[in-house]
C-alpha atoms as a PDB file:
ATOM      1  CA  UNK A   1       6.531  -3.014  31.651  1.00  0.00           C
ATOM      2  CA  UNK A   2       8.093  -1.400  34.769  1.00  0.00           C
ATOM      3  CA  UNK A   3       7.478   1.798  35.914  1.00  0.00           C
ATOM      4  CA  UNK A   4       4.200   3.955  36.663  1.00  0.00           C
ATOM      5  CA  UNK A   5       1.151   3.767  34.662  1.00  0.00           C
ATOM      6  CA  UNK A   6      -0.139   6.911  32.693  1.00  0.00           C
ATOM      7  CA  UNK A   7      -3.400   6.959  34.887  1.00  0.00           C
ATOM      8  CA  UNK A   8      -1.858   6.521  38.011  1.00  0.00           C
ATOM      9  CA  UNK A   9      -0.468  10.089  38.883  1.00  0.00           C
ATOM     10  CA  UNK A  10      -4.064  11.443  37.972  1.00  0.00           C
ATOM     11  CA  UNK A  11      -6.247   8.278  40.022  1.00  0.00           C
ATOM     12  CA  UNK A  12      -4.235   8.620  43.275  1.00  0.00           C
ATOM     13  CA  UNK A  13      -5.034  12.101  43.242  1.00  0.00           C
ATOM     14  CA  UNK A  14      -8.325  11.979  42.822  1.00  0.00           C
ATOM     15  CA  UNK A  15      -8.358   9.315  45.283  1.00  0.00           C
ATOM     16  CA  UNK A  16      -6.403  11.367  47.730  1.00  0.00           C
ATOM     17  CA  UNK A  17      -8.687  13.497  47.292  1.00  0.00           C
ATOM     18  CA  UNK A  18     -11.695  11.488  48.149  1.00  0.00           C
ATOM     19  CA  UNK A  19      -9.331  10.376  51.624  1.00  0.00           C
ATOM     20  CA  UNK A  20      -9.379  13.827  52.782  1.00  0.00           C
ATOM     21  CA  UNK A  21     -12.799  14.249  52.185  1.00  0.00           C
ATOM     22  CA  UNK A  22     -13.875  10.878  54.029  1.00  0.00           C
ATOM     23  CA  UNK A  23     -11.308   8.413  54.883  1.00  0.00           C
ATOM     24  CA  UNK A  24     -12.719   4.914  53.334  1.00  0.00           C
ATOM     25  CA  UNK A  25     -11.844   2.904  50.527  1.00  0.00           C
ATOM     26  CA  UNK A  26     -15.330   2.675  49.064  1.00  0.00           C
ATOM     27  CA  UNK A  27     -15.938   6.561  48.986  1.00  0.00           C
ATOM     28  CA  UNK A  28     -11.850   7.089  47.195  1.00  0.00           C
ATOM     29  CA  UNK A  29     -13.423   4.739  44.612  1.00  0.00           C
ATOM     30  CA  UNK A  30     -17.316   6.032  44.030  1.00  0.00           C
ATOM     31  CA  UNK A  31     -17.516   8.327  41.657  1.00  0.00           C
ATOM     32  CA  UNK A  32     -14.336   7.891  39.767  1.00  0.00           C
ATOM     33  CA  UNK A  33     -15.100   4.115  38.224  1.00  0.00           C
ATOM     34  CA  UNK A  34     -15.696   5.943  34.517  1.00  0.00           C
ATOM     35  CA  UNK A  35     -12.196   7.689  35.028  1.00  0.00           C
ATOM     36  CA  UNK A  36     -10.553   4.312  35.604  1.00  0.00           C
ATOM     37  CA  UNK A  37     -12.789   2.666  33.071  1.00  0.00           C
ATOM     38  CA  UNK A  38     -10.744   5.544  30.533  1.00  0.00           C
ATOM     39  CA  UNK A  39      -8.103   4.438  31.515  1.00  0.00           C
ATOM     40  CA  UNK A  40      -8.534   0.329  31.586  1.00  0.00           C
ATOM     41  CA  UNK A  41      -7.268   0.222  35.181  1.00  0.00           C
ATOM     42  CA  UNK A  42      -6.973  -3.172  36.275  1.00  0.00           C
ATOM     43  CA  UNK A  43      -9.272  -3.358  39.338  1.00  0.00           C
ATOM     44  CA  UNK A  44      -7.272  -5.489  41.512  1.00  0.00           C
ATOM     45  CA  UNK A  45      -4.367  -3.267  41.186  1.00  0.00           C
ATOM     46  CA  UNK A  46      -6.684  -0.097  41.569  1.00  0.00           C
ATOM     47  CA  UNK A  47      -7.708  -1.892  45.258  1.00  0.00           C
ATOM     48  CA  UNK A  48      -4.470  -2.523  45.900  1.00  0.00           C
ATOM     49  CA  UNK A  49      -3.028   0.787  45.470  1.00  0.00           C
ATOM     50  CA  UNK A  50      -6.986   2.321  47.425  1.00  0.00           C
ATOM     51  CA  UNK A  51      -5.974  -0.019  50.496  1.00  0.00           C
ATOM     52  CA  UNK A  52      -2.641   1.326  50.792  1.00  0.00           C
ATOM     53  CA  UNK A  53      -3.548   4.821  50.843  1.00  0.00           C
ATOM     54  CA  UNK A  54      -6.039   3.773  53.696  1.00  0.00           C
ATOM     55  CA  UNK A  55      -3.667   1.852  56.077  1.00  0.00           C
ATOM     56  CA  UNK A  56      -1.707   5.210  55.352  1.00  0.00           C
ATOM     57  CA  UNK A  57      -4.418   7.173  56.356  1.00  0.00           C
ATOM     58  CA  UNK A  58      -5.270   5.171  59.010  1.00  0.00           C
ATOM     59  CA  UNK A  59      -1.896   5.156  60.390  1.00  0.00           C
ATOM     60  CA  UNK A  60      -1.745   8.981  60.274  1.00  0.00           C
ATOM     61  CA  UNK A  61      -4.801   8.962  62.362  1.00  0.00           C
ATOM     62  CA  UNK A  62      -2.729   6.653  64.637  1.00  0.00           C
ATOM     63  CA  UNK A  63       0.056   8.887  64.973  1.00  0.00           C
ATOM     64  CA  UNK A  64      -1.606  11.602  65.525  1.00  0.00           C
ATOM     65  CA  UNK A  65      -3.365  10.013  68.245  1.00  0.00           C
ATOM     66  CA  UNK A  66      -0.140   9.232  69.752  1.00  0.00           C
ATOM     67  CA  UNK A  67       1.071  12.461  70.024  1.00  0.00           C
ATOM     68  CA  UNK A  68      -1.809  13.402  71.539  1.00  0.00           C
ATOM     69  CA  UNK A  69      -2.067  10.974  74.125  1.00  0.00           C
ATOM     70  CA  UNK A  70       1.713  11.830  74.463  1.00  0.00           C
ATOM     71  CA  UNK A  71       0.604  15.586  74.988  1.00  0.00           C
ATOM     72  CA  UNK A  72      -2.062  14.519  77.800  1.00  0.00           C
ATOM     73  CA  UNK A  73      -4.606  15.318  75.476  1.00  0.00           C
ATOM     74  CA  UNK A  74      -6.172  11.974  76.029  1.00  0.00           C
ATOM     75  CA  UNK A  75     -10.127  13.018  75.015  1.00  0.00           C
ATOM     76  CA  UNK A  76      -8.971  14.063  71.827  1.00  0.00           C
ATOM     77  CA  UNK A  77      -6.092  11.296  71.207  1.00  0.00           C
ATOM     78  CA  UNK A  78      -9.258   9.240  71.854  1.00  0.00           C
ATOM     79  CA  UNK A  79     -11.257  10.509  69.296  1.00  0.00           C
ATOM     80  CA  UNK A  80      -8.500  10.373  66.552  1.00  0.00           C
ATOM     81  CA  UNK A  81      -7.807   6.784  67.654  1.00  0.00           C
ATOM     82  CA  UNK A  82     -11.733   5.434  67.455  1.00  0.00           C
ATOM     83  CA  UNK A  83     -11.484   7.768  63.908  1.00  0.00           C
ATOM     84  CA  UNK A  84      -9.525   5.312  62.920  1.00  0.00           C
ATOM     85  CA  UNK A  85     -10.868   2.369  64.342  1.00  0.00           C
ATOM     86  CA  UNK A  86     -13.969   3.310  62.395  1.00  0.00           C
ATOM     87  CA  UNK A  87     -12.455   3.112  59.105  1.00  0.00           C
ATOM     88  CA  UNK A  88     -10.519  -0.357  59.950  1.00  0.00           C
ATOM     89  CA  UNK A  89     -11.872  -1.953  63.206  1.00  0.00           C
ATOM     90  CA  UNK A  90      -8.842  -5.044  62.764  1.00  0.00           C
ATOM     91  CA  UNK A  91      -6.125  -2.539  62.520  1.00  0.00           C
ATOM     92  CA  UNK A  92      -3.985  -3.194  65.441  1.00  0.00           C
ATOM     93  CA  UNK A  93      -1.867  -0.476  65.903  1.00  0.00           C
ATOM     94  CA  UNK A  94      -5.162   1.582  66.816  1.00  0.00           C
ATOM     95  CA  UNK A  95      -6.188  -1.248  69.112  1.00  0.00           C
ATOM     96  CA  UNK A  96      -2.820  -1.084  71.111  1.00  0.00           C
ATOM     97  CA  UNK A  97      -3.202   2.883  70.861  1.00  0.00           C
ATOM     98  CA  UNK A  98      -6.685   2.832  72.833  1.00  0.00           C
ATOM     99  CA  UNK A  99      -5.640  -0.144  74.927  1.00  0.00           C
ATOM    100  CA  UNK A 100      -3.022   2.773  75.914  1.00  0.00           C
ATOM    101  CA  UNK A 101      -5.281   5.572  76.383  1.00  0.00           C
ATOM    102  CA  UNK A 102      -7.999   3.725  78.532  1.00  0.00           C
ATOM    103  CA  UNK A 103      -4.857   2.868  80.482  1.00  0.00           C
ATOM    104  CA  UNK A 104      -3.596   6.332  81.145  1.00  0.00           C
ATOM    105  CA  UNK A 105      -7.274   7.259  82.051  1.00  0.00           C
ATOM    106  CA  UNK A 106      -7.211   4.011  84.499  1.00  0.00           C
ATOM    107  CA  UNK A 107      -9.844   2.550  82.778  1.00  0.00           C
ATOM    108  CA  UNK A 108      -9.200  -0.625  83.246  1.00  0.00           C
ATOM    109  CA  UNK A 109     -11.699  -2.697  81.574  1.00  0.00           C
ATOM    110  CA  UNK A 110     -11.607  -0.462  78.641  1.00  0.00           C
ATOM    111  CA  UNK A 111      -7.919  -1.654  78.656  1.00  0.00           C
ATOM    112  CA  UNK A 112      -8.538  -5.134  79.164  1.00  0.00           C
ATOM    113  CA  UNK A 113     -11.158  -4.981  76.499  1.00  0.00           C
ATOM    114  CA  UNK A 114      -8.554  -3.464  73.557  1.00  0.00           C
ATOM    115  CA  UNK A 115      -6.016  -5.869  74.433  1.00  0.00           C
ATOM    116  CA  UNK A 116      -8.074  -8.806  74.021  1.00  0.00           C
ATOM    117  CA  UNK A 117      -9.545  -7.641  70.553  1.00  0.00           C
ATOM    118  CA  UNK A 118      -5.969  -6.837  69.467  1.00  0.00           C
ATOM    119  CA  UNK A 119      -5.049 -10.343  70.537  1.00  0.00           C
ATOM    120  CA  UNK A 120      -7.520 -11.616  68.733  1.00  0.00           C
ATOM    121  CA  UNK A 121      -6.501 -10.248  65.135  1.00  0.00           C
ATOM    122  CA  UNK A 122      -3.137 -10.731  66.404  1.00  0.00           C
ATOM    123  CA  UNK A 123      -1.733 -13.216  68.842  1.00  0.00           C
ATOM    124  CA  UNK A 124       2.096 -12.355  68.149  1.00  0.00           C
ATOM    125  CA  UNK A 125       3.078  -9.042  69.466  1.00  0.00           C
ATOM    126  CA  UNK A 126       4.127  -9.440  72.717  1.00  0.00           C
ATOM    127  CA  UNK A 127       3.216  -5.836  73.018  1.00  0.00           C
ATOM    128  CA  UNK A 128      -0.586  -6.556  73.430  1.00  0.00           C
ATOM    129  CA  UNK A 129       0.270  -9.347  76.114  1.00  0.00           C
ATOM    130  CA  UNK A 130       2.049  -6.336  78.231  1.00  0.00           C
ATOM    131  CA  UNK A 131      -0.410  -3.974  77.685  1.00  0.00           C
ATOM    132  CA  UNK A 132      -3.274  -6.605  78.664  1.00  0.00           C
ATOM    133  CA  UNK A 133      -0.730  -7.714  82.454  1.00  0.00           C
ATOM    134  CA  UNK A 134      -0.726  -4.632  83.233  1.00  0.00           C
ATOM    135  CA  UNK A 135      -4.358  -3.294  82.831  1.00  0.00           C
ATOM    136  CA  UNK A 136      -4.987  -6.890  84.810  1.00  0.00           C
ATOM    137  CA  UNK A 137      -2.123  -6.101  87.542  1.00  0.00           C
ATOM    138  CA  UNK A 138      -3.880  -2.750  88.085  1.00  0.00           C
ATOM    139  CA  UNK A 139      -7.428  -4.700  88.620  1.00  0.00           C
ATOM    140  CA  UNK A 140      -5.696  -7.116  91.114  1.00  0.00           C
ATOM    141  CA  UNK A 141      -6.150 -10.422  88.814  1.00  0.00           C
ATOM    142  CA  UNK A 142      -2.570 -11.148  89.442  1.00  0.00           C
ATOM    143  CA  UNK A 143      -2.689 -14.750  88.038  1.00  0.00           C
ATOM    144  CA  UNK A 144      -3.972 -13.908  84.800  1.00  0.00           C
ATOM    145  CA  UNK A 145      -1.552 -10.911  84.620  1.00  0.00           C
ATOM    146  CA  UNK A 146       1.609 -13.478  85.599  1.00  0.00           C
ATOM    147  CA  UNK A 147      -0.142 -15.348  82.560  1.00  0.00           C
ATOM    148  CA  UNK A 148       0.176 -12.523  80.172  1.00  0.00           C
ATOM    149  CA  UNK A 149       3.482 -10.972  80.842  1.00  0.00           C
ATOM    150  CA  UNK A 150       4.544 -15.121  80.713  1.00  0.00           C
ATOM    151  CA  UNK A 151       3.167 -14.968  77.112  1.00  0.00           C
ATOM    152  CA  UNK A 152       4.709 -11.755  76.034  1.00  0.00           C
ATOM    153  CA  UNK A 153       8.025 -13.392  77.411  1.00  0.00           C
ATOM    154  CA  UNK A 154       7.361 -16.346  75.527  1.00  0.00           C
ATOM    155  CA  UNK A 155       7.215 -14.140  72.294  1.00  0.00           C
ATOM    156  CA  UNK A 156      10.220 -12.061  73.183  1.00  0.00           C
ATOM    157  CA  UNK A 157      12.282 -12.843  75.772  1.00  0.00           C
ATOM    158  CA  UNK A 158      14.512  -9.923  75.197  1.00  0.00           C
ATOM    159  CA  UNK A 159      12.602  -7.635  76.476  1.00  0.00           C
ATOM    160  CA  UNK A 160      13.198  -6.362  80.427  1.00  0.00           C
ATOM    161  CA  UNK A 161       9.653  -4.666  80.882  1.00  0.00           C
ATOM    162  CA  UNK A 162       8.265  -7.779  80.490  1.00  0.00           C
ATOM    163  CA  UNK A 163      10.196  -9.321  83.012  1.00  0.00           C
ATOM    164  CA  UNK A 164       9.747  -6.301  85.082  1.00  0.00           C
ATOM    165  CA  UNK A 165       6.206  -6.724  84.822  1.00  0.00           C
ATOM    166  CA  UNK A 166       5.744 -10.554  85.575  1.00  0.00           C
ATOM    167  CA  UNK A 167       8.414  -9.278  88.648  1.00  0.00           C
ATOM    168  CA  UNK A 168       5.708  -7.401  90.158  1.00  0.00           C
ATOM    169  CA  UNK A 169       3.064  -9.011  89.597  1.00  0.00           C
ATOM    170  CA  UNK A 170       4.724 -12.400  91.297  1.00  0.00           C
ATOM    171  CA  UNK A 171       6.066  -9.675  94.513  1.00  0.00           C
ATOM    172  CA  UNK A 172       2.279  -8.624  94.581  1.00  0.00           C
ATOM    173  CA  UNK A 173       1.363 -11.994  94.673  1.00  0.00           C
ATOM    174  CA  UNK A 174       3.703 -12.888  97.146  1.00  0.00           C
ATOM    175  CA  UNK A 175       5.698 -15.340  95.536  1.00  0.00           C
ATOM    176  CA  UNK A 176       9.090 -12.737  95.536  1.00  0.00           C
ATOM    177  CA  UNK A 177      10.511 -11.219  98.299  1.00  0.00           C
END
């Protein structure tokens, strides 16, 4: 059959619910396993539709953090973001969020640190390889930056900041005039 289930309208509210009163998958499922035993939910789909309300809740967090950092309001943009990261440590979005923060607050290693994590979970967003050239540019490792913004590049070379960014690095190195 297509369509929604009976139970569904009634479990995502309850586990809406649950989301606004703390934001994790395991607490939007305690307490209501009788409900969706009434109902003969089938698990898998029940996790399903509990994970996508968190990576929506998550990314709320995210954008709000954004705005925030956007605003200058970069204690509290830091707060929603780790919020976040608390709930979902992997989700990169977040990472590149505080990678940006610590970076507007010149911290450095702090930047260095988020861009390697979010590398980590995800080595294809040329974003991250940016974000990590020019936290290194800024800390005067100007090979390793070259090496990042050449990665990024690599990933989408489309994109003039990148180039823009391996451009100054290579005139702080010396090798452009």
């Amino acid at each position: 059959s297509t369509g929604q289930n009976p139970w569904q309208p009634e479990c995502l509210s309850l586990i809406r619910m649950e989301f606004a009163k703390k934001p994790s998958t395991s607490s939007a499922l305690r307490g209501y396993h009788q409900k969706f035993f009434q109902y003969r939910v089938n698990y898998h789909l029940l996790t399903t539709m509990v994970a996508n309300l968190e990576n929506q809740n998550i990314q709320a967090m995210v954008d709000e953090g954004i705005r925030l950092r956007k605003e200058g309001e970069l204690k509290e943009a830091l707060n929603k973001i780790q919020q976040a990261l608390a709930i979902n440590p992997k989700f990169s979005p977040a990472l590149r969020q505080l990678g940006a923060i610590h970076l507007q607050k010149q911290e450095f290693e702090s930047v260095i640190a988020a861009y390697e994590k979010a590398i980590e979970l995800n080595s294809k967003n040329p974003g991250f390889f940016k974000g990590l050239g020019d936290a290194l540019q800024k800390q005067g490792q100007l090979q390793d930056a070259i090496a990042a913004y050449e990665k990024a590049i690599e990933l989408n070379p489309k994109n003039a900041g990148f180039f823009k960014g391996l451009g100054d690095a290579l005139q702080k190195q010396g090798q452009l005039q």
